[in-house]
Protein backbone atom coordinates (compact mmCIF):
# COMPACT_ATOMS: atom_id res chain seq x y z
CA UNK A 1 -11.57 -25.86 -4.70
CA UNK A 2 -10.09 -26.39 -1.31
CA UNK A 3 -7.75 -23.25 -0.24
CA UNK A 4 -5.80 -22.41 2.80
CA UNK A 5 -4.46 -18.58 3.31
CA UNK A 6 -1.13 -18.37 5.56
CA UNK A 7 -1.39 -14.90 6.99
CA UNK A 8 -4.86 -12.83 7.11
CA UNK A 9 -2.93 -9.21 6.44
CA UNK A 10 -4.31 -7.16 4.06
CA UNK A 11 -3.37 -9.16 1.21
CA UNK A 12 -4.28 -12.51 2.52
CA UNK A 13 -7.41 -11.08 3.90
CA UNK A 14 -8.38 -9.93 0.58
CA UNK A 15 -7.44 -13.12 -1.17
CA UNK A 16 -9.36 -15.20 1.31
CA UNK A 17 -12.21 -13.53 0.67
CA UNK A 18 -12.17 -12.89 -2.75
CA UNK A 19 -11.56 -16.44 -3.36
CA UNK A 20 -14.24 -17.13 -1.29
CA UNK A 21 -16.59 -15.25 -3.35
CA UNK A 22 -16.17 -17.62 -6.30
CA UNK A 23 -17.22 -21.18 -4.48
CA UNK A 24 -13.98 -21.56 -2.70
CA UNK A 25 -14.09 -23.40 0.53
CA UNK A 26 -11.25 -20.65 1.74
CA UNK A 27 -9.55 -21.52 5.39
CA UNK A 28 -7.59 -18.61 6.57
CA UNK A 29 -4.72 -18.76 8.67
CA UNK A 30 -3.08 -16.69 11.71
CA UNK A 31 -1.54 -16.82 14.89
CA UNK A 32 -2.72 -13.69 16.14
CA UNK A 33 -5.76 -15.15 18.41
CA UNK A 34 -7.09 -11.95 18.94
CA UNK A 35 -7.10 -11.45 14.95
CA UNK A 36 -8.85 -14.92 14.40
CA UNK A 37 -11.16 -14.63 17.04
CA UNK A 38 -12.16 -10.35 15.66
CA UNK A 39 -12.57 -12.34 12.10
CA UNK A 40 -14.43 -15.60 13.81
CA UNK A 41 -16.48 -12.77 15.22
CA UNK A 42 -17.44 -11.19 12.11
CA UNK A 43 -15.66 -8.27 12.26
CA UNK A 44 -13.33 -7.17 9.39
CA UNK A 45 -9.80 -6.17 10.58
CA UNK A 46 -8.80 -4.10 7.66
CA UNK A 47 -11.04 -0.57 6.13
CA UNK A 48 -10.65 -1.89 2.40
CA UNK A 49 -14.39 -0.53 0.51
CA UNK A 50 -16.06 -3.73 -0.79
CA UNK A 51 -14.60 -5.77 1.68
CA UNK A 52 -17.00 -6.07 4.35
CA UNK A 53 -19.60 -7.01 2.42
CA UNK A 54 -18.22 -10.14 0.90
CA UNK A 55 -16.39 -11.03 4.19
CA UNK A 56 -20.30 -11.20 6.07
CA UNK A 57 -21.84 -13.11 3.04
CA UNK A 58 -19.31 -15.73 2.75
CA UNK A 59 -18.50 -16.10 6.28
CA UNK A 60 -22.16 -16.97 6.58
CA UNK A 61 -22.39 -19.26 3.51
CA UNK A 62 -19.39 -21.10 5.24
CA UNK A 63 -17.33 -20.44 2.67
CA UNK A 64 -15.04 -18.33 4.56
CA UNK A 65 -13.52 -20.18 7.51
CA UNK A 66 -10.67 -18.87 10.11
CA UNK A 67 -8.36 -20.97 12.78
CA UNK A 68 -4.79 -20.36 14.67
CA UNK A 69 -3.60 -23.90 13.86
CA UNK A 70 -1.50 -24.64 10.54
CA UNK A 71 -2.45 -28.08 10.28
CA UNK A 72 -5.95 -27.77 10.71
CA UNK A 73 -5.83 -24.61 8.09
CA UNK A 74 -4.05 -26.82 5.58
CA UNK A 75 -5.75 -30.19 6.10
CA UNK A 76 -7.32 -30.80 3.18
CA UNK A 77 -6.62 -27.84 1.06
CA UNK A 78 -5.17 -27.96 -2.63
CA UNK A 79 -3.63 -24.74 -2.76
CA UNK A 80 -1.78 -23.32 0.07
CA UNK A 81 -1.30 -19.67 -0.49
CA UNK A 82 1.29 -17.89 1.93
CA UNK A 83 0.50 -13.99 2.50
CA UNK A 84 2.49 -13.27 5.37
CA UNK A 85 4.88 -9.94 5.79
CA UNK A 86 8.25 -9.44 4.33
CA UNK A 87 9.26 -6.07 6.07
CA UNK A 88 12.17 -4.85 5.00
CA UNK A 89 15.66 -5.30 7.20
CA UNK A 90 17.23 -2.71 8.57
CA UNK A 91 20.22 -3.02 5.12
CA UNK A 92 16.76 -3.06 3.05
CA UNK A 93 16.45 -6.65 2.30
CA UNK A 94 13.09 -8.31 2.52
CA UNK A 95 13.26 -10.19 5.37
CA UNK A 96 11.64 -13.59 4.03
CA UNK A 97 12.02 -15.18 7.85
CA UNK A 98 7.79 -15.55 8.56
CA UNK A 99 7.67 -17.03 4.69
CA UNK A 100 10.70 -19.75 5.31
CA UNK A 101 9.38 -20.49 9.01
CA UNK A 102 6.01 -21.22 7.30
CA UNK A 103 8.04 -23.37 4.71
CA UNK A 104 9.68 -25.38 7.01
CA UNK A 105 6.58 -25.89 9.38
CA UNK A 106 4.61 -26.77 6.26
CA UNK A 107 7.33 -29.88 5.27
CA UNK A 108 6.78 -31.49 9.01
CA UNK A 109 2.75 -31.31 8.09
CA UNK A 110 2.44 -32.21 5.00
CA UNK A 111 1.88 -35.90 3.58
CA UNK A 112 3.64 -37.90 0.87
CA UNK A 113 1.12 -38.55 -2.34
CA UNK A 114 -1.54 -35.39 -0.73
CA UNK A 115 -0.11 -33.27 -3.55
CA UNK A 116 -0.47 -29.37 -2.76
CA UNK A 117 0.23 -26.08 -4.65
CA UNK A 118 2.62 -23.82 -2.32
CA UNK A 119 2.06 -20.28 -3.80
CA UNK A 120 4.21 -17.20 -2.79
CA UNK A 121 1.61 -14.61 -2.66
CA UNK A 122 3.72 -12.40 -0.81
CA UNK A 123 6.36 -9.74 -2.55
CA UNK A 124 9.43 -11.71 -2.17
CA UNK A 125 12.53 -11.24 -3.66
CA UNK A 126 13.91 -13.52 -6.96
CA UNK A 127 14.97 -16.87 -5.58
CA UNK A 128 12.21 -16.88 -2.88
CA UNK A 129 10.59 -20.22 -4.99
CA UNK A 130 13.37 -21.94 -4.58
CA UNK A 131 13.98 -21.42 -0.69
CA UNK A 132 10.54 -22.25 -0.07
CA UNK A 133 11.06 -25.71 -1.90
CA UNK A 134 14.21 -25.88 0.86
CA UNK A 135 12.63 -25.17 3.95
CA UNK A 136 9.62 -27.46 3.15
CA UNK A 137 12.33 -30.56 2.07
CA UNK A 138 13.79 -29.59 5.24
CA UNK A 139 11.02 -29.77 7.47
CA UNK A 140 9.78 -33.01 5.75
CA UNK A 141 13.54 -34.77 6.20
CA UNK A 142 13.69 -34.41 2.40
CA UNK A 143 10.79 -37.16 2.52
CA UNK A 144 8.73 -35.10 -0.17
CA UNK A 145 9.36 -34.91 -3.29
CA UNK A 146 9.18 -31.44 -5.59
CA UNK A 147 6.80 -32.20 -8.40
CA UNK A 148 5.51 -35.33 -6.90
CA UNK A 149 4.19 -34.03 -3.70
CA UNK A 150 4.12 -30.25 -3.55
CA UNK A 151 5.23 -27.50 -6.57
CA UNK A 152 5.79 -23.88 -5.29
CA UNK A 153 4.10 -21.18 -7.40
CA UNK A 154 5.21 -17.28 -7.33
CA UNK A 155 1.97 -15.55 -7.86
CA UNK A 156 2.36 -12.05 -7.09
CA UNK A 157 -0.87 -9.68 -5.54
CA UNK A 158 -0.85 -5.93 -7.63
CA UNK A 159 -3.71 -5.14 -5.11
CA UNK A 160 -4.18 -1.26 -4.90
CA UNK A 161 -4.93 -0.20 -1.54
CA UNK A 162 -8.93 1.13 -1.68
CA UNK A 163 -10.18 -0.46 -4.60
CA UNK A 164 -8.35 -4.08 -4.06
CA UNK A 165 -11.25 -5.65 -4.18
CA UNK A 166 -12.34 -4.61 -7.71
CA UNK A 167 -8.41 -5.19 -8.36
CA UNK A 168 -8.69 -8.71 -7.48
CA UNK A 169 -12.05 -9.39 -8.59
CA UNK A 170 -11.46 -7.71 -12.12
CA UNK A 171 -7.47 -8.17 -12.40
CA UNK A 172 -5.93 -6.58 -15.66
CA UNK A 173 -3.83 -9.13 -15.59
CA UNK A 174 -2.46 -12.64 -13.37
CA UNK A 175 1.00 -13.27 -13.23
CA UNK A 176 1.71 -16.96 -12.43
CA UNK A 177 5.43 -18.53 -11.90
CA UNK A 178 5.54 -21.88 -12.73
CA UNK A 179 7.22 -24.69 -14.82
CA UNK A 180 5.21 -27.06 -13.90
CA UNK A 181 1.94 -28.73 -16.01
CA UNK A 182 0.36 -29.84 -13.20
CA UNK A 183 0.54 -26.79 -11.00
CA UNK A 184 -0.04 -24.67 -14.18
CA UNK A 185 -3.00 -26.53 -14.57
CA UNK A 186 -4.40 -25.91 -10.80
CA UNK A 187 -4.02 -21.99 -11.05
CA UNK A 188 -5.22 -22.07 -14.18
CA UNK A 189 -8.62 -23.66 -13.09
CA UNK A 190 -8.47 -21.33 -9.99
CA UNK A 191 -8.05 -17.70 -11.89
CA UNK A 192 -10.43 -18.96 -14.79
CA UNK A 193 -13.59 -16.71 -13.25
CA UNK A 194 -11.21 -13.74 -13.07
CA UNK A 195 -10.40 -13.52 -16.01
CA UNK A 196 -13.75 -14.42 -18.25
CA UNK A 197 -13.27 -11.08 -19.91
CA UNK A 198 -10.90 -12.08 -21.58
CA UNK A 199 -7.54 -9.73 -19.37
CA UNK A 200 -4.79 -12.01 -19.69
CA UNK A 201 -3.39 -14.92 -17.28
CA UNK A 202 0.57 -14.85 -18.17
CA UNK A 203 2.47 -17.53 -17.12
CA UNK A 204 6.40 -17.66 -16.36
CA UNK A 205 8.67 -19.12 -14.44
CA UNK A 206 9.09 -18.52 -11.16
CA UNK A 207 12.39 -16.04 -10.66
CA UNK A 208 10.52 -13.82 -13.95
CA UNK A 209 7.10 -13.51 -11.43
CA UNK A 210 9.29 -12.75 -8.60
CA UNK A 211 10.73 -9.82 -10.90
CA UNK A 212 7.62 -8.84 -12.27
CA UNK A 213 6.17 -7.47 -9.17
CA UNK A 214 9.44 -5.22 -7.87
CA UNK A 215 9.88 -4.07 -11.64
CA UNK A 216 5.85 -2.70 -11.35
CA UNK A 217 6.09 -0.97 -8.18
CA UNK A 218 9.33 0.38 -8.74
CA UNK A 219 8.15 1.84 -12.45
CA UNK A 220 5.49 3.35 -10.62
CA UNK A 221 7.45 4.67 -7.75
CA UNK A 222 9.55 6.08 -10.39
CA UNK A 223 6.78 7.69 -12.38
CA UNK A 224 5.37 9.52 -9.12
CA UNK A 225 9.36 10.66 -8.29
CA UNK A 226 9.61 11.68 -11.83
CA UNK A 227 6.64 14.14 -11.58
CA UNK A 228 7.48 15.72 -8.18
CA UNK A 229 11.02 16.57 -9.43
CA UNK A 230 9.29 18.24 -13.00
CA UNK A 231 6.52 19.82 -9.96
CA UNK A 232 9.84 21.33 -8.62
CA UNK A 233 11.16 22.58 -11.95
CA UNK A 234 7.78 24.34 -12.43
CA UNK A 235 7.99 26.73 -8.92
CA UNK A 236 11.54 28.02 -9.94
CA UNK A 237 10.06 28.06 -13.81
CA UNK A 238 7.03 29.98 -13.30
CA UNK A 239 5.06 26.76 -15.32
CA UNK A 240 2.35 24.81 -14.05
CA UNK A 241 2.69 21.35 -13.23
CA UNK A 242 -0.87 20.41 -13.57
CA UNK A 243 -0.96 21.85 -17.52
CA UNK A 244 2.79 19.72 -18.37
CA UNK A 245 1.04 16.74 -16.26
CA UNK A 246 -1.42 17.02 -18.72
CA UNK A 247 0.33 17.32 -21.96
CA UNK A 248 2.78 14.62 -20.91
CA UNK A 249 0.01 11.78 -19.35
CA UNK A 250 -2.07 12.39 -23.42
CA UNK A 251 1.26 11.00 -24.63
CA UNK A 252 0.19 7.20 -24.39
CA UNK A 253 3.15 5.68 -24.44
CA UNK A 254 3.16 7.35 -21.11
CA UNK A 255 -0.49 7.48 -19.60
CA UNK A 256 -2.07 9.38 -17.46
CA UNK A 257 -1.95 7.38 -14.18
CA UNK A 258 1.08 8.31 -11.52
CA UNK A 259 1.75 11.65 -12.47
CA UNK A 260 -0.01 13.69 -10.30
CA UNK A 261 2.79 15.65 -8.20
CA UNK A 262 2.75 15.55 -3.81
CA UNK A 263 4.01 15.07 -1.00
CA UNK A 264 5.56 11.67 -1.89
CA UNK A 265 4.82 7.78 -1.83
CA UNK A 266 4.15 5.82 1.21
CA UNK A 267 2.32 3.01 2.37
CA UNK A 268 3.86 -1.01 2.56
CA UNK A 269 4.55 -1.68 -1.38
CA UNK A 270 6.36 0.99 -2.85
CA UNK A 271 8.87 1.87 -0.33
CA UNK A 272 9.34 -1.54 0.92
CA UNK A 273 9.50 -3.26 -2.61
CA UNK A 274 11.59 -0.10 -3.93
CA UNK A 275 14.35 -0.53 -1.49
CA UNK A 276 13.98 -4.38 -1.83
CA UNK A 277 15.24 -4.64 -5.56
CA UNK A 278 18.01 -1.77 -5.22
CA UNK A 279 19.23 -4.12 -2.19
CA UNK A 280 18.59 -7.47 -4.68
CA UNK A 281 20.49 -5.44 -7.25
CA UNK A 282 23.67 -4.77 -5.08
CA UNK A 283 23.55 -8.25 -4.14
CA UNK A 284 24.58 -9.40 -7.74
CA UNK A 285 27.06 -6.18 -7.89
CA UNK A 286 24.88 -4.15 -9.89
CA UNK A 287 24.51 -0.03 -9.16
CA UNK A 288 20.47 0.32 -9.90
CA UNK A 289 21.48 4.40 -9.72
CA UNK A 290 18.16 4.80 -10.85
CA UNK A 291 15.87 3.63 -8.00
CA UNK A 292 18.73 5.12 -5.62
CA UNK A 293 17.85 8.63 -7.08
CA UNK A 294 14.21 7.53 -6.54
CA UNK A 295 14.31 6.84 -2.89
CA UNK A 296 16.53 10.02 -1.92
CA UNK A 297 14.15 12.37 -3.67
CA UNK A 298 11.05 10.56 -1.99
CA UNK A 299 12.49 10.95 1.40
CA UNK A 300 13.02 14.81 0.72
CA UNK A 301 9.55 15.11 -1.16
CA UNK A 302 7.22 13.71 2.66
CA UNK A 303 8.67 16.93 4.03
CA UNK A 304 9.30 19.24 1.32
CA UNK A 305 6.25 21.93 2.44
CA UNK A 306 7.89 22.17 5.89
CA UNK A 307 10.70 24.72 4.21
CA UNK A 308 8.06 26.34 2.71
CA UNK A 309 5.80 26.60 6.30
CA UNK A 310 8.42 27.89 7.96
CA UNK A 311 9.25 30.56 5.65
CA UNK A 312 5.83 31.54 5.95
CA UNK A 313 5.72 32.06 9.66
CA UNK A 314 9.67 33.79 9.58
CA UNK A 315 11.50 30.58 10.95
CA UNK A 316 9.31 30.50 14.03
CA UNK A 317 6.84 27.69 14.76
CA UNK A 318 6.94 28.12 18.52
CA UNK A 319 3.24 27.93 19.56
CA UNK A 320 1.95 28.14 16.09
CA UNK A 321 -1.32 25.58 15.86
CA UNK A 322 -1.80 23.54 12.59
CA UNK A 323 -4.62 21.89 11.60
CA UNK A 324 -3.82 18.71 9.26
CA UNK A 325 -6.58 16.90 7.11
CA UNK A 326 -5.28 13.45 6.32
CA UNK A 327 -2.97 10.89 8.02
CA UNK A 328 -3.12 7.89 6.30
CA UNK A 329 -0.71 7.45 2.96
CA UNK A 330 -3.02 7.61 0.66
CA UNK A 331 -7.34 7.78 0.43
CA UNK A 332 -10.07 4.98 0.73
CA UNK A 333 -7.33 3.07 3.33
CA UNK A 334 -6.63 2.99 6.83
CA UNK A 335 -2.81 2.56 6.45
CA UNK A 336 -0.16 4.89 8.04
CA UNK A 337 3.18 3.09 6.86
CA UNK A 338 5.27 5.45 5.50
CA UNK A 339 2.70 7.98 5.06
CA UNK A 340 4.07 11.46 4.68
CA UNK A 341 1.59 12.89 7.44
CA UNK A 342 3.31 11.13 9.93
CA UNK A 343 6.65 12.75 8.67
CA UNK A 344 5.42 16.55 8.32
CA UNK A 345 4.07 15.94 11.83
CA UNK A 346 7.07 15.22 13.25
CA UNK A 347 8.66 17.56 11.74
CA UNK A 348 6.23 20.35 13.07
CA UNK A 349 6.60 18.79 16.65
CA UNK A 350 10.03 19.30 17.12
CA UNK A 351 10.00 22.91 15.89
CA UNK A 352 7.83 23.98 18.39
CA UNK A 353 3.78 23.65 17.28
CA UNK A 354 1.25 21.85 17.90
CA UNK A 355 -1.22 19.74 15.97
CA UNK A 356 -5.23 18.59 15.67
CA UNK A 357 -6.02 16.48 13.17
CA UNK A 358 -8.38 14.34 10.80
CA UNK A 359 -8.62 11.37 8.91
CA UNK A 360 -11.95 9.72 8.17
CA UNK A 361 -10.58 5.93 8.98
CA UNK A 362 -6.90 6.21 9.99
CA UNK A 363 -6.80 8.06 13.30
CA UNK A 364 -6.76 5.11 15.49
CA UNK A 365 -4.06 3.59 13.82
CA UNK A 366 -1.87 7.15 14.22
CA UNK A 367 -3.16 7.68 17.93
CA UNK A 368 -2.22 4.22 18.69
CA UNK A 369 1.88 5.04 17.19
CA UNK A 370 1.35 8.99 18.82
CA UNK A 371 -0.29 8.72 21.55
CA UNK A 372 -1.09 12.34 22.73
CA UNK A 373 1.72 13.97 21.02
CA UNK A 374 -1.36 15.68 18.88
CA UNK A 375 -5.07 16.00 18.88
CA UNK A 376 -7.83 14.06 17.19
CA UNK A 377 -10.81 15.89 15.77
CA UNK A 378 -14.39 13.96 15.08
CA UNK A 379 -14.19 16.16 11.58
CA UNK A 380 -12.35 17.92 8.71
CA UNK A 381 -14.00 21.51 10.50
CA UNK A 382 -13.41 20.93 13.79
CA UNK A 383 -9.36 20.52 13.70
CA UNK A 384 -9.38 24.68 12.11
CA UNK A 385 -10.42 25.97 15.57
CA UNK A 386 -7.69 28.21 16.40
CA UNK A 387 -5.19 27.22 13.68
CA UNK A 388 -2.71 29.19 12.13
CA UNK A 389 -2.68 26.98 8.99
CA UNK A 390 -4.72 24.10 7.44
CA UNK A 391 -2.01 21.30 5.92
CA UNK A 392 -3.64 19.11 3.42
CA UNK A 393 -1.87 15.86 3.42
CA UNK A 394 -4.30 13.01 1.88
CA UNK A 395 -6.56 13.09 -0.89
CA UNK A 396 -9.65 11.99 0.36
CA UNK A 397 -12.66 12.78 -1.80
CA UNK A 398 -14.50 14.76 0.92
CA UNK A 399 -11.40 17.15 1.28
CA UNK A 400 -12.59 18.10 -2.30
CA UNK A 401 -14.81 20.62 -1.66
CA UNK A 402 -15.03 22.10 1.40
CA UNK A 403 -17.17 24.69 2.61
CA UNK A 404 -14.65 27.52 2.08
CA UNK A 405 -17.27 30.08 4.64
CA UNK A 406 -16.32 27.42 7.48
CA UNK A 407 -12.76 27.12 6.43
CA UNK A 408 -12.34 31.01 6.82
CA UNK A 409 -14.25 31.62 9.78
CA UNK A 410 -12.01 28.88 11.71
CA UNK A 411 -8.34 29.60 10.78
CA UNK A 412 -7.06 32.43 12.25
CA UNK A 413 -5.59 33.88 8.79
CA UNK A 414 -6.56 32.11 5.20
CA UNK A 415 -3.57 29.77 5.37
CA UNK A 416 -3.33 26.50 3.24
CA UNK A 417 -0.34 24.17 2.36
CA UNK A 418 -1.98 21.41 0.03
CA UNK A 419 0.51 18.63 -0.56
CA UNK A 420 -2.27 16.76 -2.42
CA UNK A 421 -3.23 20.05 -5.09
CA UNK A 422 -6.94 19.60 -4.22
CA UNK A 423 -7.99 23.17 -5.11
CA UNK A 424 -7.60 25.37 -8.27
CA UNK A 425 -5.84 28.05 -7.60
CA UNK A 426 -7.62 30.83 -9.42
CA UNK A 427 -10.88 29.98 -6.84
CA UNK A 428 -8.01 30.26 -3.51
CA UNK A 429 -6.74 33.94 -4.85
CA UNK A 430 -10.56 34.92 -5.50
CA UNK A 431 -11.60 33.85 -1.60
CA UNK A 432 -8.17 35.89 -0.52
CA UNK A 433 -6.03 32.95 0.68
CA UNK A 434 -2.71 32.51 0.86
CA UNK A 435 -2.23 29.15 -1.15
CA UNK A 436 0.94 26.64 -1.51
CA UNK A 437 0.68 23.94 -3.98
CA UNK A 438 3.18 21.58 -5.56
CA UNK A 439 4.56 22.63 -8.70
CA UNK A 440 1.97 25.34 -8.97
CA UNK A 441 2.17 29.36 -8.21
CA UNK A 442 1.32 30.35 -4.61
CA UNK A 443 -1.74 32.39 -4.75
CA UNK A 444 -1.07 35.18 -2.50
CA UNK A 445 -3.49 37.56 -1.27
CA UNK A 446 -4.83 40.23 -3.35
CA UNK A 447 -2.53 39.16 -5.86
């Protein structure tokens, strides 16, 4: 099949490739030159694992094809998928401006009797469907006709940030938003080698698949706020977070996934498509008290181990030196957006320290926002030199297990705030550190 992708972010990069990957003759679509030409070039623009590797293949089988120009992009494609940014507006609302400029421009291109699929692949609030349909009847003088010439499909991505390619590849399931046969019948023939094993392609109409996608990432959002409440229970309890996280995730009506307790969600789903549906909510005069809670104790939870720092060093951060392994909002990704680093940093900033620190892939996205307002180390080690404290703020896998003789040698005392509950905390009291965790007891030495 013939596809054009409108917007070569991370989700429309993904999707272009990915489609790709399957036979698709996959033209991807940007007005960022300096994108296109990086992409043109053979160079990926996004760290997603998995990605590369299918980007260089199919870019060389010609598959995989990239321009700046709309009309050339949509030519002679069949499906027009539109994966362009919905940041949220400054009273929380998506702001669906790039997707309806897109719509409109799309209606002055597009030909009577070429029929095309328009599919919202973006997260876009309910109703988005049918203001696509209006900005492309717009820019087409109402000359096209819905059904006859073009059907818009809501097709949400629930793409996980470092394994999206596997999530896309593999999907557990495809949500598809349509009433229409004929546009049923084009995604249908699309998703069919995505879903040979038999995971489920569930169609809908359009304002359910719109709702689908908020309702998932808010659940989530709501699971991970759930746990770092209970982790707050436990440290005025005396219980451990990681032995109820267990007994309640063996429960599967619950399941295990999202309940590990930190220093909060980030990244450009969960707070963006939270805020999105509490703001869709008031708009029909109904109080959604629960994802209010949600998003007020996520705020508090990115800089909830600053208290506990500062209690630690008697109030007084004035020339204290932290070291700080992680910046991005979560592992396996280079994305900062939202990501509690960036929050805990500031935070340490304007009381008076300073800060080196290390991410295996993100740092050039943080120096670019902080300039020199901190330090950049070329490893995990290197950043302890002279430290007070190390802060652990992202999960990566090679944060782990660390060589604990380096660790001690570098830091000027055994200090360790984990936000991410990487260590057990029997091994930190046997090496003599002082240890915070989230929902855990602080190991304290020679205790």
């Amino acid at each position: 099949m013939k596809i054009a992708v409108i917007g070569t972010g991370y989700v429309g990069l993904v999707t272009g490739t990915c489609f790709a990957e399957t036979g698709n003759r996959v033209t991807c679509v940007d007005i960022d030159e300096r994108k296109i030409a990086k992409l043109k070039g053979g160079t990926v623009t996004i760290y997603e694992p998995g990605l590369e590797k299918l980007f260089e293949r199919n870019v060389k089988e010609g598959r995989l094809l990239f321009t700046t120009q709309l009309e050339e992009g949509i030519a002679d494609a069949e499906i027009i998928f539109l994966a362009l940014p919905t940041p949220p507006g400054e009273d929380g609302s998506a702001d669906l401006s790039y997707v309806l400029g897109v719509a409109h421009k799309l209606g002055t291109i597009m030909k009577k009797g070429d029929y095309k699929v328009i599919v919202d692949k973006s997260t876009v609030p309910v109703g988005t469907a049918d203001k696509v349909i209006a900005g492309i009847l717009k820019g087409s003088n109402n000359a096209l006709v819905p059904g006859e010439d073009f059907d818009v499909v809501s097709n949400p991505e629930f793409l996980r940030e470092g394994v999206a390619v596997e999530d896309f590849m593999k999907p557990d399931r495809v949500v598809i938003g349509t009433d229409s046969a004929k546009a049923r019948s084009v995604m249908g023939e699309l998703y069919a080698p995505f879903v040979r094993s038999g995971n489920p392609v569930i169609y809908m109409d359009e304002k359910s698949a719109e709702l689908t996608k908020y309702a998932a990432n808010a659940f989530l959002a709501t699971k991970i706020t759930f746990m770092n409440e209970i982790a707050r229970m436990c440290e005025l309890l005396g219980a451990d977070v990681d032995m109820v996280r267990k007994g309640v995730g063996s429960d599967e009506r619950i399941g295990k996934r999202f309940l590990f307790p930190g220093i909060g969600y980030g990244g450009s789903c969960f707070p963006k498509d939270v805020q999105a549906l509490a703001k869709s909510a008031a708009e029909v005069n109904y109080d959604f008290r629960i994802l209010k809670s949600v998003m007020e104790v996520n705020e508090a939870q990115k800089t909830y181990i600053i208290p506990k720092i500062k209690d630690y060093f008697n109030n007084d951060l004035t020339g204290k030196h932290f070291a700080i392994w992680g910046l991005a909002f979560k592992p396996n990704t280079d994305d900062i957006r939202e990501a509690p680093a960036l929050y805990i940093i500031k935070e340490l900033l304007a009381a008076g320290a300073t800060v080196t620190a290390f991410d295996p892939e993100a740092m050039p996205n943080v120096k670019a926002l902080l300039g020199d307002s901190i330090k950049f180390a070329e490893s995990q080690y290197e950043t302890l030199a002279d430290a007070d404290a190390l802060i652990i703020a992202t999960e990566w896998n090679e944060f782990r297990t660390p060589d604990f003789t380096k660790i001690s040698a570098s830091l000027k005392r055994r200090t360790i705030f984990d936000g991410r509950n990487l260590f057990d905390t029997d091994l930190m009291n046997k090496l003599g550190y002082y240890y915070f965790s989230i929902g855990r007891k602080t190991v304290q030495p020679n205790n």
